[in-house]
Protein backbone atom coordinates (compact mmCIF):
# COMPACT_ATOMS: atom_id res chain seq x y z
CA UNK A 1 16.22 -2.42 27.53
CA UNK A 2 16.46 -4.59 24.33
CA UNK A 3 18.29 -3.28 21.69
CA UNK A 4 19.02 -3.89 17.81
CA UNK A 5 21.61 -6.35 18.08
CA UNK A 6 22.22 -7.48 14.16
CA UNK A 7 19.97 -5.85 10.80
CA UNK A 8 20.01 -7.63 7.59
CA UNK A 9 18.16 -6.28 3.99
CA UNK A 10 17.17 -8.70 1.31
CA UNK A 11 16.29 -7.75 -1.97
CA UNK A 12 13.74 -9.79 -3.44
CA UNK A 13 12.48 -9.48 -7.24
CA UNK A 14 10.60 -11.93 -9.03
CA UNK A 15 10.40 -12.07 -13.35
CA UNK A 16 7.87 -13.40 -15.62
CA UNK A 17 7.81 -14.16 -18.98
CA UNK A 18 7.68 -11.09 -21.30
CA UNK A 19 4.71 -12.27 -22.85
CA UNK A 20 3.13 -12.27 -19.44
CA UNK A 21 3.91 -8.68 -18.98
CA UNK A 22 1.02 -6.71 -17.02
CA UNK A 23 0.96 -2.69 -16.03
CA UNK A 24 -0.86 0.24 -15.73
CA UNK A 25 -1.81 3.26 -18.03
CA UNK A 26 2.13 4.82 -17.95
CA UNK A 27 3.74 1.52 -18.52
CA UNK A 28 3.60 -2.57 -18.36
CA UNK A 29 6.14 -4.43 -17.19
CA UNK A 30 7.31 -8.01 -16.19
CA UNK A 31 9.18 -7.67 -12.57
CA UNK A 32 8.00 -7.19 -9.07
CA UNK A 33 10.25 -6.31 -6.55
CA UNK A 34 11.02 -5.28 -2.77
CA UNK A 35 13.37 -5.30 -0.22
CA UNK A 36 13.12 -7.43 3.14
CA UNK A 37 14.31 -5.75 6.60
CA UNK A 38 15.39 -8.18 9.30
CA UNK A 39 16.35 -6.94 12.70
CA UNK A 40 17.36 -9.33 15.70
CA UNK A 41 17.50 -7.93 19.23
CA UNK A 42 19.83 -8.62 21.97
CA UNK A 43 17.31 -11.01 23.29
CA UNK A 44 17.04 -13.18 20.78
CA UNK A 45 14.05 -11.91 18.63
CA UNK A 46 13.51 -11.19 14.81
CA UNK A 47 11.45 -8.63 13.44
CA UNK A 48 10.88 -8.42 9.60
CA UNK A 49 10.02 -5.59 7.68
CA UNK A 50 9.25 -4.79 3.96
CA UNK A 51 10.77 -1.63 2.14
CA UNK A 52 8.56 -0.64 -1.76
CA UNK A 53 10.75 -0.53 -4.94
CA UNK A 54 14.00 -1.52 -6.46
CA UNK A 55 16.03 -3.56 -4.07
CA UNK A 56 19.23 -2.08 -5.38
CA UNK A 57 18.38 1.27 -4.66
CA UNK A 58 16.88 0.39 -1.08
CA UNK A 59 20.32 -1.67 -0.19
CA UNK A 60 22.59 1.20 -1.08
CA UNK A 61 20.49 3.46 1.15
CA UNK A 62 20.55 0.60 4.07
CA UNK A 63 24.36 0.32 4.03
CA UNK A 64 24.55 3.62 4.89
CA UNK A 65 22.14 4.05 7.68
CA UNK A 66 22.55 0.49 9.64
CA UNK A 67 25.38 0.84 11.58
CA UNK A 68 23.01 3.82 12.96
CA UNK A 69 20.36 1.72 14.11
CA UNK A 70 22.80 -1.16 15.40
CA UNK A 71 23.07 -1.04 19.22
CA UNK A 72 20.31 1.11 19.41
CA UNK A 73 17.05 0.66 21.86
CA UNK A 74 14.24 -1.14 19.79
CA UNK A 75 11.97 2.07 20.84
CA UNK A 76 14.35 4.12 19.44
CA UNK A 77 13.12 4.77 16.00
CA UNK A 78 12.22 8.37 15.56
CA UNK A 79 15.44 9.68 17.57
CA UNK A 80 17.23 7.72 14.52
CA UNK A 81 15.41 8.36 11.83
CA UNK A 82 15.26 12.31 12.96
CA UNK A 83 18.86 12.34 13.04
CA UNK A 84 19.10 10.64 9.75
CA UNK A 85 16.52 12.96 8.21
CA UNK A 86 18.61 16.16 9.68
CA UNK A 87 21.59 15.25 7.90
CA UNK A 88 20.71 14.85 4.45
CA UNK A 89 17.83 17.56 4.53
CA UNK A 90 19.25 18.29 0.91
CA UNK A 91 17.95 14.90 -0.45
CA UNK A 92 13.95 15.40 0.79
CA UNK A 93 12.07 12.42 1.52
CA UNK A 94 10.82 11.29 -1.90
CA UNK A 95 12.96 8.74 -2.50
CA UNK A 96 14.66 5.17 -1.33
CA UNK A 97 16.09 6.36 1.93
CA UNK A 98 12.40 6.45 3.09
CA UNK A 99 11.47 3.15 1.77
CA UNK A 100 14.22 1.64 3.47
CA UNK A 101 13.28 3.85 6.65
CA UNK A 102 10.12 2.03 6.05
CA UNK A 103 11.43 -1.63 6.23
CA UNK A 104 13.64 -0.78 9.36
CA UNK A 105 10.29 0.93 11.37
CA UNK A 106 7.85 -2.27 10.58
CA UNK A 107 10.79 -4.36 11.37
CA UNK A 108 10.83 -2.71 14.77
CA UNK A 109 7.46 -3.30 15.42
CA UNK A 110 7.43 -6.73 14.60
CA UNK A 111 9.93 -7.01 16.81
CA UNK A 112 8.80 -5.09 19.78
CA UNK A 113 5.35 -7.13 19.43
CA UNK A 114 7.48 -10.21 19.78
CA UNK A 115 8.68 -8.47 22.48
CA UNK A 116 6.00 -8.05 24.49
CA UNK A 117 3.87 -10.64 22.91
CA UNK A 118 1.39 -8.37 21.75
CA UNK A 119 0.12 -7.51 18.02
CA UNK A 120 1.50 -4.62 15.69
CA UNK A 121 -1.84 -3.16 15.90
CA UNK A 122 -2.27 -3.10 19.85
CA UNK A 123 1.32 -1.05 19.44
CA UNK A 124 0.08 1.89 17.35
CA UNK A 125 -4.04 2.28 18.99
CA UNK A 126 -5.51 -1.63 19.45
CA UNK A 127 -7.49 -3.75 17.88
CA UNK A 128 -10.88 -2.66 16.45
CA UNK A 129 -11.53 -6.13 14.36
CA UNK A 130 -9.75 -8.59 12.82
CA UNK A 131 -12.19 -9.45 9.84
CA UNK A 132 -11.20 -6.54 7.04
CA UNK A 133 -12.82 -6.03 4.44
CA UNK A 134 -11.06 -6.14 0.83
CA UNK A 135 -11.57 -5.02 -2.62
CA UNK A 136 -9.50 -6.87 -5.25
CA UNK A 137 -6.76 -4.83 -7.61
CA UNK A 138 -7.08 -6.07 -11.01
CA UNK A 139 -8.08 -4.97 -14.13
CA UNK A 140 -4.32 -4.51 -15.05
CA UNK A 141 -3.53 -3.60 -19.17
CA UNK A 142 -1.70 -6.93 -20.05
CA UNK A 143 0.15 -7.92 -23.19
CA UNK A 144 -1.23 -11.88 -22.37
CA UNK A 145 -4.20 -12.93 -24.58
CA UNK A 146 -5.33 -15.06 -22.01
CA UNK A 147 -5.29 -12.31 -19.07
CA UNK A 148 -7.36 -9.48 -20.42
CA UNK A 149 -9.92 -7.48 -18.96
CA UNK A 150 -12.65 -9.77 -18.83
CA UNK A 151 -10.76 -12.54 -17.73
CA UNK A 152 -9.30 -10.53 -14.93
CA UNK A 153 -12.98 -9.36 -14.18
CA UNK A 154 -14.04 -12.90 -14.28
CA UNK A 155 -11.62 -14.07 -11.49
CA UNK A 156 -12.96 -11.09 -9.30
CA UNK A 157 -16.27 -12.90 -9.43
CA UNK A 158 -15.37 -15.80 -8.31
CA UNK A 159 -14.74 -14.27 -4.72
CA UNK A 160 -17.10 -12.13 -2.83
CA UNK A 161 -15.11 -8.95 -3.01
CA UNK A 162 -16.34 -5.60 -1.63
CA UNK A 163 -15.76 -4.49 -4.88
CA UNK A 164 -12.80 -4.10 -7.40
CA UNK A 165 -10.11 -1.61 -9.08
CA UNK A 166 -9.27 -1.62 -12.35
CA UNK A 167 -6.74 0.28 -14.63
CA UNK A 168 -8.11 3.38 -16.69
CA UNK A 169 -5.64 6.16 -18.38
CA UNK A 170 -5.71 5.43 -21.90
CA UNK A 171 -7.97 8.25 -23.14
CA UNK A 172 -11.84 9.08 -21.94
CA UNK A 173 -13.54 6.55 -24.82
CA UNK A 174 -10.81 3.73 -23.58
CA UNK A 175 -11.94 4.63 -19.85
CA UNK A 176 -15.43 4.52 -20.70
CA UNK A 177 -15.36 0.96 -22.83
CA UNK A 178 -13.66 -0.66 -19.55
CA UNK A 179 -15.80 0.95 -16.93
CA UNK A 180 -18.98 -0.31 -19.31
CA UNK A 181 -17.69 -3.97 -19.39
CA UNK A 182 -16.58 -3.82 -15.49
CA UNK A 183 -19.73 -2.57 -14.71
CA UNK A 184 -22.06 -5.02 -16.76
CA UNK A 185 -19.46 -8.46 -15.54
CA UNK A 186 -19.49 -7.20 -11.55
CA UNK A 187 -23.09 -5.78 -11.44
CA UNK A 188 -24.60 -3.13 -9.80
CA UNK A 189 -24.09 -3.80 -6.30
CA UNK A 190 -20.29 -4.12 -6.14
CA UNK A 191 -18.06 -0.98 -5.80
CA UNK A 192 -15.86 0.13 -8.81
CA UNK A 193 -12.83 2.11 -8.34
CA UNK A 194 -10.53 3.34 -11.06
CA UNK A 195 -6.84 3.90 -11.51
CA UNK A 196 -5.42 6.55 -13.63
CA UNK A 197 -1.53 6.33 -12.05
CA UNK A 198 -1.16 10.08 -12.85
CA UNK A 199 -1.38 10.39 -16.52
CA UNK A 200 -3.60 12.89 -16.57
CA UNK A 201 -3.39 16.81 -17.10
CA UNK A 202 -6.56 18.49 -15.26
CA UNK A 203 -8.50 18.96 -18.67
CA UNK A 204 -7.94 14.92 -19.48
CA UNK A 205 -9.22 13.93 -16.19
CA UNK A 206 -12.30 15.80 -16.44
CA UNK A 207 -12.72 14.59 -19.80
CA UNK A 208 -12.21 10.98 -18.33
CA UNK A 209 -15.17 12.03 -15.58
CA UNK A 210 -17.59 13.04 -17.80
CA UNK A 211 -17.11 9.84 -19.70
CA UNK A 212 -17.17 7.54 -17.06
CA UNK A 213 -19.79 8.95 -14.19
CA UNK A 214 -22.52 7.00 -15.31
CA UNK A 215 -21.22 3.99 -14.13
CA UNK A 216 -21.36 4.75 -10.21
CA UNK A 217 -17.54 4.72 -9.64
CA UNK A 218 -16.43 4.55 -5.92
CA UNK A 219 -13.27 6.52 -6.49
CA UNK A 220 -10.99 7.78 -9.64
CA UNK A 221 -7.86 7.25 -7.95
CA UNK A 222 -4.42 9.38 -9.17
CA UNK A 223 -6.43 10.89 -11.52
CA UNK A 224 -2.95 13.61 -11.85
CA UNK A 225 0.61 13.49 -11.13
CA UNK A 226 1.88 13.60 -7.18
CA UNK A 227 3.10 16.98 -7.30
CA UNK A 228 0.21 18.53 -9.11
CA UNK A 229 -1.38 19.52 -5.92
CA UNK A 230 -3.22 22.17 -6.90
CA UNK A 231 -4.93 20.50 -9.85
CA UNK A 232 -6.41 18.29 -7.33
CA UNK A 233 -7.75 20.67 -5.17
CA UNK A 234 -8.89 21.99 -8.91
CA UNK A 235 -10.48 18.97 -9.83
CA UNK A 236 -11.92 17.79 -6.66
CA UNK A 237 -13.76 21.34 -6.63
CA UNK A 238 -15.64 20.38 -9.59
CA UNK A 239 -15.86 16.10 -9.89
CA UNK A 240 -19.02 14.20 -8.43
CA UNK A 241 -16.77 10.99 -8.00
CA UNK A 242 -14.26 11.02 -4.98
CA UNK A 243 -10.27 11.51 -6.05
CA UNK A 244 -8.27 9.19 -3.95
CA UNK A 245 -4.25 9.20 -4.26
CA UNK A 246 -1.16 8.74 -1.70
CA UNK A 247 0.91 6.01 -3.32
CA UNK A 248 3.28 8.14 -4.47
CA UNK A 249 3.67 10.53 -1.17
CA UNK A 250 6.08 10.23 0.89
CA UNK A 251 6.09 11.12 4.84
CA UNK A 252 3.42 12.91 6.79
CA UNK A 253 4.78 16.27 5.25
CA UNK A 254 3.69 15.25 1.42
CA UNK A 255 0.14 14.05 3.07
CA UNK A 256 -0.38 17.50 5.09
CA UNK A 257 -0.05 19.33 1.90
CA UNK A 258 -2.46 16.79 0.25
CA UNK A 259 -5.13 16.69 2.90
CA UNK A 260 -5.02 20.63 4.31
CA UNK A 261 -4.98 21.32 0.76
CA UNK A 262 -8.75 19.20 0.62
CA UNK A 263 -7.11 17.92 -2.82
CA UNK A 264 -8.58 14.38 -2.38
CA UNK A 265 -11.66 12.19 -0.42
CA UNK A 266 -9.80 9.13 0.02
CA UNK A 267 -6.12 9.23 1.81
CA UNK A 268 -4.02 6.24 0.27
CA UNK A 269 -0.72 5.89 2.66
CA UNK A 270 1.62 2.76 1.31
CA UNK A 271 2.80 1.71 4.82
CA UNK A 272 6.42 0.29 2.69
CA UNK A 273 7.19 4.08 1.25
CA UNK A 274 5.92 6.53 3.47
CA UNK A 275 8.07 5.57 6.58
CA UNK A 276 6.63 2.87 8.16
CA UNK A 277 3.45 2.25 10.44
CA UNK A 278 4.41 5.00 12.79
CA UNK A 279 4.54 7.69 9.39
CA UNK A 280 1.27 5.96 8.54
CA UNK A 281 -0.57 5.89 11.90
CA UNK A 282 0.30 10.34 11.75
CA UNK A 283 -1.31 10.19 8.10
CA UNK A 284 -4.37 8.22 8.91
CA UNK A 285 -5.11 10.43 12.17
CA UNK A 286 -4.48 13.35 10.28
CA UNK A 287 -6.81 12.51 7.58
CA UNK A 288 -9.83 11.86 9.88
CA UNK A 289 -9.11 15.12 11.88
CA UNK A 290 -9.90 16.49 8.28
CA UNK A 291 -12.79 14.23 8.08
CA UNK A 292 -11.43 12.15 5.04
CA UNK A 293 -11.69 8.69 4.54
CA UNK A 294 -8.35 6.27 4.98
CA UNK A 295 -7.79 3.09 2.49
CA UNK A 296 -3.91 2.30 2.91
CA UNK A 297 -2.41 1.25 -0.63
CA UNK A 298 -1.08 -2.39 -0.48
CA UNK A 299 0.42 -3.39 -3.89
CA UNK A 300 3.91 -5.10 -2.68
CA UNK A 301 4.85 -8.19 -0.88
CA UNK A 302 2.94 -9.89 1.67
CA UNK A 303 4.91 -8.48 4.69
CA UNK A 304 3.33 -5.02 3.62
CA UNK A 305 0.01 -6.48 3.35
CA UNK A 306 0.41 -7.44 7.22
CA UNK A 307 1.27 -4.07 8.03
CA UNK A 308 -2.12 -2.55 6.23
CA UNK A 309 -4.28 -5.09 7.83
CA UNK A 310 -2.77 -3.68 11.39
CA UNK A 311 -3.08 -0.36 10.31
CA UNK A 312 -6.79 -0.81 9.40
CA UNK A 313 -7.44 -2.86 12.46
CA UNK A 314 -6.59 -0.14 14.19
CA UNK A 315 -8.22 3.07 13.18
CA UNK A 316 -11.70 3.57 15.16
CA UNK A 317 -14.90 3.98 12.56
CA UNK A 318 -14.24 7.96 12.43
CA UNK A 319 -16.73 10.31 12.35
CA UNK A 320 -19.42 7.30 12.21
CA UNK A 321 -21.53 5.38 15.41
CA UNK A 322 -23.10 2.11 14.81
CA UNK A 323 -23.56 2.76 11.27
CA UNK A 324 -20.79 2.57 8.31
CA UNK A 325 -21.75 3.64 4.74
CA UNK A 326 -18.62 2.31 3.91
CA UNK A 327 -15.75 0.18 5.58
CA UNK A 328 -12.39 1.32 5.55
CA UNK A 329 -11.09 -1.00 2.62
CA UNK A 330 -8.04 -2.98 2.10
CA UNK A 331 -6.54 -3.08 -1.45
CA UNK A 332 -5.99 -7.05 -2.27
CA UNK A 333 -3.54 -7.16 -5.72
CA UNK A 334 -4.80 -9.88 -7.46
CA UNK A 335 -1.71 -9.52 -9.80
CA UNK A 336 0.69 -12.61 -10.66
CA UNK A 337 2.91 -11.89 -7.80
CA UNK A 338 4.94 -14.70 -5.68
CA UNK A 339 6.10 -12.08 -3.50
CA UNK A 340 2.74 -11.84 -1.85
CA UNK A 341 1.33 -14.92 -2.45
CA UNK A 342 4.47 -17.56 -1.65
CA UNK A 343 6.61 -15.66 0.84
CA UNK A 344 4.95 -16.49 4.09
CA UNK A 345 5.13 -19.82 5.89
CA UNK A 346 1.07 -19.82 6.46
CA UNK A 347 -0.40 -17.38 3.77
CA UNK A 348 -3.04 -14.76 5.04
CA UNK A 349 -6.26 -15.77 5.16
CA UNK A 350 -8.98 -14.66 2.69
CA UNK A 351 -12.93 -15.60 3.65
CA UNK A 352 -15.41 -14.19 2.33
CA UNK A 353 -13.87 -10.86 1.22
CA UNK A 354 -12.26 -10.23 4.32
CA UNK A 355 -8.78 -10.84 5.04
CA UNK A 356 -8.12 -12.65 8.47
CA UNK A 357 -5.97 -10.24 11.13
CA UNK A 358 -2.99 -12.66 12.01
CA UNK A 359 -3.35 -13.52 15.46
CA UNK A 360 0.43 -13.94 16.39
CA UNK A 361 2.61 -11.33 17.95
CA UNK A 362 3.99 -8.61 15.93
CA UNK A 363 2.69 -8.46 12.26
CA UNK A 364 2.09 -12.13 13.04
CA UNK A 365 3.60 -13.72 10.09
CA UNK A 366 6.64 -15.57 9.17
CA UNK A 367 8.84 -15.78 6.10
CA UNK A 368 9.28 -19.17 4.35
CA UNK A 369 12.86 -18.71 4.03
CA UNK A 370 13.60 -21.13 0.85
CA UNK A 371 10.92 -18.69 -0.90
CA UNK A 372 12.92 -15.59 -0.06
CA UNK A 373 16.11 -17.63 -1.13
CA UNK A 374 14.20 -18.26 -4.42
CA UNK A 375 13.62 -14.62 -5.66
CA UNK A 376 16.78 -13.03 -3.52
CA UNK A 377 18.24 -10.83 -5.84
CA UNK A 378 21.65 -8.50 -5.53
């Protein structure tokens, strides 16, 4: 039986210029960061993981639960993370521990697919294709002359996107005025989501509707704040455009409340934060038991991105037959962002919209370690 053997975390965080500075409706800012999850088994094998948020945070929270995991069967996850959970029931699961739980979980299934020489996806329900289907995460509010809206929008053009999501939140004439200039750079055909990041009160976000409607959005995603369930089950009751949110939910507890709660269309696990593949396999099955659709946020480093593309490639087209309205999407962040776009040794593959499944073992990708030594932090 292989078992964890040695675990290392590696906070990563990468800083532009403050004149480059880029955000969302609640703030801009000029840092990404993450944490990195290496486990090596008995036998010999690596597994990497990646944990969302400040590295600082996450490494405090991994000091404290590794020497739980070391010695441990690889398989062994949820017995660990159970007992970890049972302990410090006081604390929730909103927070770093679960990020870090995160890292640890895709770190074991990188490994065990190393293992066994099988893929991450063929772990958690097989392989339905390895061709998925992206929209591109842009529109960001940016303090850069150069990198405004219609620059941003332009870039998106260049690519044959599904679509694209750009930041709203600013007030309902602000939404409007970007939806308007989204809508007459990308055209008709492609799909426009929006993305409030919470800063709306019910009231604001129908405001922000009413205002924006006429230009055919996909979905108004985090219209309100995490916790405000019950204004999205308010607000979904009376918008015509689908709510999407999840990025800021934590576990398949958070998600039951969202999705038995019908307070959104469109279920957004971040595989980093919610606990891993495992935690996000539970939320996407649960979702289409409810009959919602699934489109995993994927806003971090590349080693997350992995993870979504596995998750995706795995989830069977549920409730439809031979045809899809609509493709289970992929967020791409199209964001100035090393940690996604330097940190592997070969770099996914985008073609033609879709990203390319990678065909190796596990999540099927590879650090470039002088990269990670680059933007180590802590």
């Amino acid at each position: 039986m292989p078992t964890i053997e040695r675990l290392a975390f590696t906070g990563l965080e990468y800083v532009m210029p403050p004149e480059k500075a880029f955000g969302m409706s609640r703030a801009v800012g000029n840092r990404r960061m993450g944490g990195l999850v290496e486990i090596v088994t008995d036998q010999g094998v690596t597994g990497t993981g990646e944990a969302f948020g400040d590295p600082r945070v996450t490494s405090a929270y991994f000091q404290m639960i590794e020497p739980l995991f070391r010695g441990r069967s690889i398989y062994d996850f949820d017995h660990v993370e159970a007992g970890i959970r049972n302990r410090m029931y006081h604390l929730g699961v909103q927070n770093q521990l679960t990020a870090c739980l995160s890292g640890i979980n895709l770190a074991l299934h990188d490994a065990i697919g190393r293992t066994h020489g099988v893929r991450a996806c063929d772990l958690i329900g097989g392989c339905g294709t390895d061709r998925l289907p992206v929209y591109a995460s842009t529109g960001f509010f940016s303090k850069d002359p150069a990198n405004q809206l219609e620059h941003q929008l332009a870039a998106v053009k260049a690519h044959p996107y599904v679509g694209a999501k750009i930041k709203i939140g600013r007030g309902p004439a602000d939404d409007a005025a970007r939806c308007r200039l989204a809508r007459e750079m990308l055209g008709d055909d492609a799909l426009l989501i929006v993305d409030v990041n919470g800063n709306y009160t019910v009231d604001l976000a129908l405001a922000c509707i009413r205002a924006i409607e006429r230009y055919d959005i996909h979905w108004l995603e985090e219209p309100l704040p995490p916790a405000d369930l019950r204004g999205y089950a308010e607000l979904r009751a009376r918008s015509p455009i689908p709510l999407a949110a999840g990025e800021a939910h934590y576990t398949l507890r958070d998600f039951r409340q969202l999705i038995e709660g019908r307070c959104v269309d469109i279920v957004q696990p971040s595989i980093p934060t919610v606990g891993g593949l495992t935690e996000a396999k539970r939320i996407a099955v649960m979702a289409q038991a409810a009959n919602l659709r699934v489109s995993p946020h994927a806003w971090g480093g590349a080693v997350g991105l992995a993870a979504a593309l596995h998750l995706v490639a795995s989830l069977p087209a549920h409730p439809h037959g031979d045809n899809i309205p609509y493709p289970t999407l992929v967020e791409y962040d199209m964001s100035d962002n090393p940690l996604r776009t330097r940190l592997l040794q070969t770099p996914l593959v985008l073609e033609n919209g879709h990203l390319l499944l990678p065909p190796g073992p596990g999540l099927g990708v590879a650090l470039d370690q002088a990269v990670v030594e680059q933007y180590r932090v802590g």
